[in-house]
Protein backbone atom coordinates (compact mmCIF):
# COMPACT_ATOMS: atom_id res chain seq x y z
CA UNK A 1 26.00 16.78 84.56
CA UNK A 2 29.41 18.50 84.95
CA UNK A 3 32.14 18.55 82.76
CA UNK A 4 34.32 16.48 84.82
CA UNK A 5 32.24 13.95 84.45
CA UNK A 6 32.03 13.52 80.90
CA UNK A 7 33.17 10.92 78.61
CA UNK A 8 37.02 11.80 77.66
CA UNK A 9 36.21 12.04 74.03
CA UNK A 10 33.76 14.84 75.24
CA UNK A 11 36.06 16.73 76.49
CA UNK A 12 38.71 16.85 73.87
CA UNK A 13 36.26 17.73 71.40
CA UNK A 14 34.99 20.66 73.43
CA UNK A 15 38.73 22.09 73.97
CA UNK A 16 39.86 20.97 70.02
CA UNK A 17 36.85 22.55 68.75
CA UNK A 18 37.26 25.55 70.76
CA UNK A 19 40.93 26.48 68.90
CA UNK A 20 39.06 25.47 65.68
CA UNK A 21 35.81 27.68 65.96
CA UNK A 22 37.69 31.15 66.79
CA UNK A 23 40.30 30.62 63.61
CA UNK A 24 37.11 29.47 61.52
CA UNK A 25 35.44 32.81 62.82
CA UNK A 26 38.06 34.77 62.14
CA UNK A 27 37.69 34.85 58.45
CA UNK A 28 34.27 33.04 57.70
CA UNK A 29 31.73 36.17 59.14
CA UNK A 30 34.15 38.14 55.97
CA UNK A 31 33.86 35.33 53.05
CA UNK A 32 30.14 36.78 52.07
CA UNK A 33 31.87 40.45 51.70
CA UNK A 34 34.88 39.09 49.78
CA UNK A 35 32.56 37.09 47.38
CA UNK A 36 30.48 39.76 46.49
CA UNK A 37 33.46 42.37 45.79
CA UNK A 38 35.19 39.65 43.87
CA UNK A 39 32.05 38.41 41.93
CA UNK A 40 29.26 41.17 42.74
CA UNK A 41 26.44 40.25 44.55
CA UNK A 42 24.16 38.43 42.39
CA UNK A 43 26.76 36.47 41.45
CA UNK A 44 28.32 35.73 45.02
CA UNK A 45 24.68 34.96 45.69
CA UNK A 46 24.24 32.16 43.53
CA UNK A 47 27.64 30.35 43.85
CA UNK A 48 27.06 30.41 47.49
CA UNK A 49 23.73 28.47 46.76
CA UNK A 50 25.68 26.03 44.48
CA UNK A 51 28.59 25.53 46.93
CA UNK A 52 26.00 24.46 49.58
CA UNK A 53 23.94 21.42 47.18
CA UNK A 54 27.48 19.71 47.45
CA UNK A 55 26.81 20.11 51.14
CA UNK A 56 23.58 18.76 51.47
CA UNK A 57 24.74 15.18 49.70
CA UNK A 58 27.66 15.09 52.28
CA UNK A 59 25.73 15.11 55.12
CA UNK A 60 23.52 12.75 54.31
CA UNK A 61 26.35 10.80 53.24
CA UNK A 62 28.08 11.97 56.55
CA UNK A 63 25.23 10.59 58.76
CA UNK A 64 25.22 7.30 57.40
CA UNK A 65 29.00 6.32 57.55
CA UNK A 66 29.21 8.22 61.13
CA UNK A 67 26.67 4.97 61.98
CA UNK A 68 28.66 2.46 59.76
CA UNK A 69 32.25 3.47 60.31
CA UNK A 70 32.19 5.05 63.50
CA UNK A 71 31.84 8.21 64.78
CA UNK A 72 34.99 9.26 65.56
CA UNK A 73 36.84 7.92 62.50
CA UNK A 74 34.39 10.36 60.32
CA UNK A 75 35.60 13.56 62.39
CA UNK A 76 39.05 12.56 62.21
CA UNK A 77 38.65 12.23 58.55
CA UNK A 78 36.73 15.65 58.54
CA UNK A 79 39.19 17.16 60.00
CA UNK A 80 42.06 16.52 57.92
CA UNK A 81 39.37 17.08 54.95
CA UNK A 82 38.95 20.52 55.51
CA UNK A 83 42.27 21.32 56.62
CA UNK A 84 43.50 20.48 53.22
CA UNK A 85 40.51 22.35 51.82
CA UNK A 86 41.64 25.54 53.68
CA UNK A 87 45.52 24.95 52.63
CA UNK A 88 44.22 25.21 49.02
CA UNK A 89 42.39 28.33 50.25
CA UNK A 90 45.20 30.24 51.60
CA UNK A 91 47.11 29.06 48.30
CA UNK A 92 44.35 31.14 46.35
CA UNK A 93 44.76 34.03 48.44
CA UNK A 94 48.77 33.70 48.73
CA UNK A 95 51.62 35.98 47.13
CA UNK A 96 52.14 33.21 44.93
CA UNK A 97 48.43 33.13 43.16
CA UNK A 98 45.12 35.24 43.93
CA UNK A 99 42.53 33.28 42.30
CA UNK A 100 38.70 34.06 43.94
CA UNK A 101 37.34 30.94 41.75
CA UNK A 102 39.93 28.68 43.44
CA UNK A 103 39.11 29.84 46.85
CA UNK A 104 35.44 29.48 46.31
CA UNK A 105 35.81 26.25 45.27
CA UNK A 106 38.32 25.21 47.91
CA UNK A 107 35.44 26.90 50.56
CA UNK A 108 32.66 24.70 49.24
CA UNK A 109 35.41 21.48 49.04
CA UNK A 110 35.69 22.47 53.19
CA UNK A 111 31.78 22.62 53.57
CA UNK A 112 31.26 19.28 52.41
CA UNK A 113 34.07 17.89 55.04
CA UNK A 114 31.84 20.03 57.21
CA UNK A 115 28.96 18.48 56.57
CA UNK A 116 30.93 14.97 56.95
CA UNK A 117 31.69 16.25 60.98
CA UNK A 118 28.80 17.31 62.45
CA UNK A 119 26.12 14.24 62.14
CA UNK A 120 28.81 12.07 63.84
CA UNK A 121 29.97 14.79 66.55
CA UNK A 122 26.24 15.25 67.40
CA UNK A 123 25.44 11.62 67.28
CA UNK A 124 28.47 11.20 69.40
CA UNK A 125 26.74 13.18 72.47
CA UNK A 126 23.53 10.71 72.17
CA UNK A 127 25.56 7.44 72.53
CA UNK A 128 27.58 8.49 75.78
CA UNK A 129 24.92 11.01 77.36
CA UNK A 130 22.02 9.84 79.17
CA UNK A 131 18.78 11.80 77.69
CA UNK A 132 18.04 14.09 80.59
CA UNK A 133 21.37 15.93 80.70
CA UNK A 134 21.68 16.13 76.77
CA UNK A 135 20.30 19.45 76.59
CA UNK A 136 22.62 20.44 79.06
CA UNK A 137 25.86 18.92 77.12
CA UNK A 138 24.66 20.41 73.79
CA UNK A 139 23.82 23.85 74.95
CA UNK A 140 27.41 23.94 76.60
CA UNK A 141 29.16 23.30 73.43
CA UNK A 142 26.71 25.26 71.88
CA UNK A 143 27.99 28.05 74.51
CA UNK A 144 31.83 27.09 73.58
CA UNK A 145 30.68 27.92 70.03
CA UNK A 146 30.02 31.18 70.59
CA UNK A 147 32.78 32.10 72.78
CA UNK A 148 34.66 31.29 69.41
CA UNK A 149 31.62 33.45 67.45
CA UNK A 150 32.53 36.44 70.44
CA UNK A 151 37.01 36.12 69.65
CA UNK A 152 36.87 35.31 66.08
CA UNK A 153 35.21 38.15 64.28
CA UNK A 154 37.04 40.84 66.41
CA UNK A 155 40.49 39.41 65.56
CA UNK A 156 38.88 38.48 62.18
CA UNK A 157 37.98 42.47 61.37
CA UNK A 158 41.67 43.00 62.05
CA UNK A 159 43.79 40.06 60.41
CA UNK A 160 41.08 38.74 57.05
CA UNK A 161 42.01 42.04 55.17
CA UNK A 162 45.45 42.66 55.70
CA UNK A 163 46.72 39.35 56.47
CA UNK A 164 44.36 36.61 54.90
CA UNK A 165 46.95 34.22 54.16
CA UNK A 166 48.23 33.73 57.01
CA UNK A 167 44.84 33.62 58.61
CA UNK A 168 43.40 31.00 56.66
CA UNK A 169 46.99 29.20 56.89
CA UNK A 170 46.52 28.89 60.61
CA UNK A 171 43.11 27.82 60.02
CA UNK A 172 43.86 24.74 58.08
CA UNK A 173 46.91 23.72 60.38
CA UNK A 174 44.66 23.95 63.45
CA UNK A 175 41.59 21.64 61.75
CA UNK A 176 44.89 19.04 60.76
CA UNK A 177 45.65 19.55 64.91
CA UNK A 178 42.07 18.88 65.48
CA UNK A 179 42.38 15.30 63.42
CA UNK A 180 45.27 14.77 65.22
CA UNK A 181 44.12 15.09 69.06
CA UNK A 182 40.73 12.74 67.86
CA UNK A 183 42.92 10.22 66.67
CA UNK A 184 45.27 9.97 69.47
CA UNK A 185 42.71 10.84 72.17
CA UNK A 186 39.32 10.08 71.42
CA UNK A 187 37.93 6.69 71.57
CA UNK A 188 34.81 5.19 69.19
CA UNK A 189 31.48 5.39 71.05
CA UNK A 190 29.18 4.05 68.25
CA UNK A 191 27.73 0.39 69.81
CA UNK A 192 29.72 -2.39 68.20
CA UNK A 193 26.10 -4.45 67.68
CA UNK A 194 25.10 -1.21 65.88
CA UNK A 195 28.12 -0.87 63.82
CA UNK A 196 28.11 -4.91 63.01
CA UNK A 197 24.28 -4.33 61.87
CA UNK A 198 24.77 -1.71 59.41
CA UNK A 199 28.08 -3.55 58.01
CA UNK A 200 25.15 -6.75 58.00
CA UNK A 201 22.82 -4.38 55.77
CA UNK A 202 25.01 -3.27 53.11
CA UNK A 203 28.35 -4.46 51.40
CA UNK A 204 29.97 -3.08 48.46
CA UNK A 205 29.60 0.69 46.89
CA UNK A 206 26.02 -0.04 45.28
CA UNK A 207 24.63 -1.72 48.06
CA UNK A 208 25.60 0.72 50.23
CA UNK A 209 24.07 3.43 48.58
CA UNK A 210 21.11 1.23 47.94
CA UNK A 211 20.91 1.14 51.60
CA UNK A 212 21.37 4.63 52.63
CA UNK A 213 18.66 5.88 50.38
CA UNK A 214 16.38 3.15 51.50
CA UNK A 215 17.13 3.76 54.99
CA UNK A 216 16.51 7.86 54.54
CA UNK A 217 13.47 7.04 52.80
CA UNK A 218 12.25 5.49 56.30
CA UNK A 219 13.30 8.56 57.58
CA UNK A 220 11.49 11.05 55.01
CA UNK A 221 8.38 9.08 56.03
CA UNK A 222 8.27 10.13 59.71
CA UNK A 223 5.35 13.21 59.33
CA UNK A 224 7.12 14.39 62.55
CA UNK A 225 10.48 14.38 61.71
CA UNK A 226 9.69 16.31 57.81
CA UNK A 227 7.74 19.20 59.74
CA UNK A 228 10.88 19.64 62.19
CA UNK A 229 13.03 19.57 59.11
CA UNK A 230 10.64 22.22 56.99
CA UNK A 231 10.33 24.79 59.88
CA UNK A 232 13.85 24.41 60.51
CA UNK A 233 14.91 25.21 56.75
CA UNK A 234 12.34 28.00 56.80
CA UNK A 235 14.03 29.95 60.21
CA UNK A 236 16.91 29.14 58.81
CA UNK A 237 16.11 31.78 56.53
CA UNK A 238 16.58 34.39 58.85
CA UNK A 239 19.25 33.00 61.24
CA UNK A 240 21.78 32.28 58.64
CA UNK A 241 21.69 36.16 57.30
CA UNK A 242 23.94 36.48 60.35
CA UNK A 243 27.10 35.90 58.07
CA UNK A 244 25.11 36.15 54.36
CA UNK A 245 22.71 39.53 53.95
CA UNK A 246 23.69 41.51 57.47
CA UNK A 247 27.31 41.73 56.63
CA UNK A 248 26.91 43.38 53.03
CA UNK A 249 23.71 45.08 54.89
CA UNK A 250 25.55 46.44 57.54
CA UNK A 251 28.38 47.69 55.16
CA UNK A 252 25.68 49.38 52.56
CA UNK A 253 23.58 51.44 55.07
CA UNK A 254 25.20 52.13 58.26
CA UNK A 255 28.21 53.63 55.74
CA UNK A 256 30.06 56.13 58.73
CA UNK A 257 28.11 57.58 61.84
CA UNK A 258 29.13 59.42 64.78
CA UNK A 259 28.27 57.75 67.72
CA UNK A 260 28.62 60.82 69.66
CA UNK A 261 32.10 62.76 71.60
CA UNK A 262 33.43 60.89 74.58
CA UNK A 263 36.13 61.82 76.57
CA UNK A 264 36.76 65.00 74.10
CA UNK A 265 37.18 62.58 70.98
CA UNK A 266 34.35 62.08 68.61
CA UNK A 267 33.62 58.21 67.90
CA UNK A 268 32.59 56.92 64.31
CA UNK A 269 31.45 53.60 63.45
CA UNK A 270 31.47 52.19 59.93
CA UNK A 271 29.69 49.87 58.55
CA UNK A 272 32.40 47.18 58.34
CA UNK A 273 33.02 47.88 62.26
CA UNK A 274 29.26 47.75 62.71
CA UNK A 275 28.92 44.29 61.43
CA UNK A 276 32.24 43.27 63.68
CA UNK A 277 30.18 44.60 66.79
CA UNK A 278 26.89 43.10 66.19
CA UNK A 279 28.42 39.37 65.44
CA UNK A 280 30.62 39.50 68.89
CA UNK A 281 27.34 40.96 70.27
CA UNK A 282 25.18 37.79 69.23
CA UNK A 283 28.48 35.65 70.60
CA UNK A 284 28.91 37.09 73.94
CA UNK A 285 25.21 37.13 74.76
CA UNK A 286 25.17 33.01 73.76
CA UNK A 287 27.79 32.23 75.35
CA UNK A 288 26.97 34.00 78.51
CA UNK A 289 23.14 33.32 78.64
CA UNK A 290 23.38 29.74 76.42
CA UNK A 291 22.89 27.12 79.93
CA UNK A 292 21.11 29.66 81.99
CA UNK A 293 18.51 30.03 79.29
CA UNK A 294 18.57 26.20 78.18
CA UNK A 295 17.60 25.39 81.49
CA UNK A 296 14.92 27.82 81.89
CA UNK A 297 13.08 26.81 78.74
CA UNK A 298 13.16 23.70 80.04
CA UNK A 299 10.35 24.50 82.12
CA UNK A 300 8.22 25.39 79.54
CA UNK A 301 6.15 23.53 76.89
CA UNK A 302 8.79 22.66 73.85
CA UNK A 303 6.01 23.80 71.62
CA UNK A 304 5.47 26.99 73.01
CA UNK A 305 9.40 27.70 72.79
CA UNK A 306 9.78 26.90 69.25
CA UNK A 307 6.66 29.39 68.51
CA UNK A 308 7.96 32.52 69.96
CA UNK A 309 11.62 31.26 68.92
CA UNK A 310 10.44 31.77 65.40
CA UNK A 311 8.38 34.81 66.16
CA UNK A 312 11.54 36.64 67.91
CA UNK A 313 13.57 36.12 64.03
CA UNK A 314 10.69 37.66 62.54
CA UNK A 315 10.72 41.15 64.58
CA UNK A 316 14.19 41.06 64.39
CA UNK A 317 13.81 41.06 60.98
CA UNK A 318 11.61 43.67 61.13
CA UNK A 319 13.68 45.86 62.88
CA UNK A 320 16.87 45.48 60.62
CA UNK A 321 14.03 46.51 58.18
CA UNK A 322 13.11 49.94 59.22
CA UNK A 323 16.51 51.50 60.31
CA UNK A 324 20.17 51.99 59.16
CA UNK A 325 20.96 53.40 63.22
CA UNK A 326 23.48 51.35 64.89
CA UNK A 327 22.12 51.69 68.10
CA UNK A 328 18.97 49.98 66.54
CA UNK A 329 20.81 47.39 65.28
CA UNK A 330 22.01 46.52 68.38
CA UNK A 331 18.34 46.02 69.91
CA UNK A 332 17.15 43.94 66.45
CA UNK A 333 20.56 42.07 67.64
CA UNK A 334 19.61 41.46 71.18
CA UNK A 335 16.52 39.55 70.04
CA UNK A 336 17.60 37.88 67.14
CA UNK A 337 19.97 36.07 69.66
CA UNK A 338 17.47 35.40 71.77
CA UNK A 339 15.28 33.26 69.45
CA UNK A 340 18.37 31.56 68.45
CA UNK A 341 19.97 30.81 72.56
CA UNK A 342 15.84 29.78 73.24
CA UNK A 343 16.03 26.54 71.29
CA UNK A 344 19.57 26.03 71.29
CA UNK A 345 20.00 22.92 73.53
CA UNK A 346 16.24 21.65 73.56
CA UNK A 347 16.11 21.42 69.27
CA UNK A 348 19.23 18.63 69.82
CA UNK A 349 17.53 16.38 72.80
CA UNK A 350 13.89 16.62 70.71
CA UNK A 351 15.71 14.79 67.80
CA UNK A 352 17.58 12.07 69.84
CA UNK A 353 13.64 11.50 71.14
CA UNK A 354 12.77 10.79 67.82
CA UNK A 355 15.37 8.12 66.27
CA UNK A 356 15.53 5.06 67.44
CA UNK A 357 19.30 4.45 68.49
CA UNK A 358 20.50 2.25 65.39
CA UNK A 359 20.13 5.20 63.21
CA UNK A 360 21.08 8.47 65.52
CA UNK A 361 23.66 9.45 63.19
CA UNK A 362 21.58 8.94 59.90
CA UNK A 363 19.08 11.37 61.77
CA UNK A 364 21.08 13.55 63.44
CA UNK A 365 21.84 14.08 59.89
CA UNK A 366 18.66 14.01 58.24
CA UNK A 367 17.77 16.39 60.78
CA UNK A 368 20.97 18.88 59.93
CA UNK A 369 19.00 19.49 56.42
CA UNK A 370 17.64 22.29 58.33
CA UNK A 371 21.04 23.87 58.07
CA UNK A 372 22.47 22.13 54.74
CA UNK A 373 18.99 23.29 52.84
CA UNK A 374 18.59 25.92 54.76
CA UNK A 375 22.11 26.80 54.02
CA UNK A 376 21.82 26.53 49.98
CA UNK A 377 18.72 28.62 50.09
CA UNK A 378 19.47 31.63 52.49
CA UNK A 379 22.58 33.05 50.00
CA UNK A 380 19.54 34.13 47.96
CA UNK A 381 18.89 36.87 49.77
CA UNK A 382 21.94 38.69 48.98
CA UNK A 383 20.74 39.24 44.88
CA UNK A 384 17.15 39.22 46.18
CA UNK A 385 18.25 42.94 47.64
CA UNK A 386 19.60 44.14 44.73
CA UNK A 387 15.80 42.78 42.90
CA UNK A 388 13.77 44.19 45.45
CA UNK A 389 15.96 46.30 47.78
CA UNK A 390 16.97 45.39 51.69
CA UNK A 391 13.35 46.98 52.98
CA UNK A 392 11.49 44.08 51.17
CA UNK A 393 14.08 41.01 51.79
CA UNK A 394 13.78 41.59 55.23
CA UNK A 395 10.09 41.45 55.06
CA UNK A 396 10.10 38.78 53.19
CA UNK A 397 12.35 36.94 55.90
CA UNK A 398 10.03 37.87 58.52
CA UNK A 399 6.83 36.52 57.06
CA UNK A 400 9.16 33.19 56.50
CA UNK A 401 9.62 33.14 60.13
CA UNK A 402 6.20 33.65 60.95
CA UNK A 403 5.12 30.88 58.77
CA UNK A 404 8.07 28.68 60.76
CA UNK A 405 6.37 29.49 63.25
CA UNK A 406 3.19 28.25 62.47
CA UNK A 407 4.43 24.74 60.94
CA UNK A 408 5.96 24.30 64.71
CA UNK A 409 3.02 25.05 66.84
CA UNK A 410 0.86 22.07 64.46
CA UNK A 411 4.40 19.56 64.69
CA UNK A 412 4.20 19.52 68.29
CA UNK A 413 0.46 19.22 68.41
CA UNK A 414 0.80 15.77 66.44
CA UNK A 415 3.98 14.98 68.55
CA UNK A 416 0.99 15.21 71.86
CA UNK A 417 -1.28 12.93 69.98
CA UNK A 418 1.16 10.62 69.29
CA UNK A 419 2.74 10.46 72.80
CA UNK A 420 -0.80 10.53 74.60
């Protein structure tokens, strides 16, 4: 399915999230080394896990309004959410007032609009693409993400320490732009006989909540669905040190090497441009390999794609264990980005095969646990080094992975009996 020949609302979220990906790269990949300088890593560690519980009851909240208010009305309201959140950010990092408290709480404030966006966007994609070219559709916005993941942290390493007002300034003007172009562009794809059923189910606050819970509860009850959502909070454990343990990792051990002379100047890399590298690394190879590799996995069995997914993170992690070598890190890079580009477009289609359609969004965000949970949990690893050093957190992350692994191979074995 080409681009041109997706829905319009499509295709002004691909180009509005664009702009707002590479400013929200530009100083995110940086927040877990400016927490732990401003509040020490045990510390940084544990309010990270904090700001992300708040996360967790948004999207759940998230999913279910994305199917009872619409989907686009929830983005535009998510966007204008966080780009208030990030104004009171760049206030606590202004020449007026530098407050680290404020800004963490202002970054978990913009989470939790966050977690508001994605169910709907995602949910979005099922009600307007037919189910054999959804891989396809999520694996290229997937591929616009990284683009954003390849431009952000290079201008990032050069404007979030010098000139983090006015990066996080921009930020929060170009999520408000976001809301705007949604509003004025985008039209409402959620069914109206869908929308009229879940305003049927539920009216007033407590009923609504009643509902929700009740309706999750359904959800929580599909053996299926709770193994995806385990084994995806458990690699989550390793793909989410990307911006939480690698970063303060990178900038502990690699400290200053010489990369050798070229053209009669000698070339050292620190840790801080180490960490710069690798993250553009991981973002150039998804976003150049992202379709290409979608649609080859496509010709393989799901289950056997989610295995060595899993099993990738966990030599990856392995490898980040045994060196401090750049060049190293590089290869442990290479392959950490490959278990994430493997599953990248087929983890989105296997949920919309799962949920029936009157409740896409309230799976979509059940289903974005994975990250939310996943999310609250992985900060953990960042005091877990200073307990037991980096050598035996990365272990630990592998062995994690491996038992991902595992939980995936038996999901997809029920999935076949059920289908069969």
């Amino acid at each position: 399915m080409k681009i041109k020949d997706w829905d319009r609302s499509l295709k002004v979220r691909l180009i509005g999230e664009a702009f707002m990906n590479i400013t929200f790269w530009m100083f995110f990949p940086f927040l877990a080394i400016y927490f732990a300088e401003e509040f020490g890593k045990s510390t940084a560690g544990l309010l990270l896990v904090v700001s992300q519980v708040f996360s967790v009851a948004a999207n759940l909240i998230g999913g279910y309004c994305a199917d009872r208010f619409g989907r686009r009305t929830m983005m535009i309201i998510s966007s204008y959410g966080q780009g208030a959140a990030f104004l009171l950010f760049a206030f606590a990092n202004s020449p007026i007032l530098t407050s680290p408290i404020l800004g963490f709480i202002a970054f978990s404030i913009a989470g939790v609009f966050g977690s508001f966006y994605w169910p709907a966007s995602e949910a979005m994609v099922a009600d307007v693409v037919p189910e054999k070219y959804r891989s396809d559709v999520f694996a290229i916005f997937y591929t616009m993400h990284n683009i954003a993941v390849v431009i952000g942290p290079i201008l990032g390493g050069i404007f979030f320490f010098k000139y983090r007002f006015g990066l996080i300034v921009t930020a929060a003007f170009v999520c408000i732009a976001l809301g705007f172009v949604l509003y004025k562009f985008a039209h409402e794809t959620l069914p109206i006989e869908m929308s009229l059923k879940m305003k049927e189910k539920a009216s007033g606050m407590m009923a609504a909540i009643s509902t929700q819970i009740k309706d999750y509860g359904v959800i929580l009850q599909d053996k299926l669905f709770m193994l995806f959502i385990v084994s995806g909070i458990l690699i989550a454990q390793t793909f989410m040190q990307l911006d939480l343990l690698l970063p303060v990792y990178s900038m502990d051990v690699i400290g200053e090497q010489s990369l050798g002379v070229f053209f009669g100047k000698e070339w050292i890399m620190t840790g801080e441009s180490a960490f710069g590298f690798i993250i553009s690394q991981n973002g150039l190879i998804v976003a150049l390999f992202t379709v290409w590799i979608t649609r080859i996995m496509l010709g393989f069995k799901e289950k056997n794609v989610f295995f060595c997914s899993s099993i990738f993170y966990a030599i990856s992690m392995l490898i980040f264990a045994s060196t401090n070598y750049f060049f190293v890190f590089i290869i442990a890079m290479t392959l950490f980005t490959l278990a994430e580009i493997m599953v990248t477009g087929i983890q989105q289609s296997f949920i919309s095969k799962l949920a029936p359609e009157h409740m896409r969004g309230q799976y979509f965000a059940a289903a974005s646990l994975r990250y939310t949970i996943g999310r609250m949990i992985a900060p953990m690893s960042i005091p877990m080094a200073v307990w037991v050093g980096y050598y035996w957190t990365f272990i630990i992350l592998a062995v994690i992975a491996v038992i991902s692994a595992c939980l995936y191979y038996y999901m997809f074995h029920l999935f076949a009996r059920k289908t069969h």
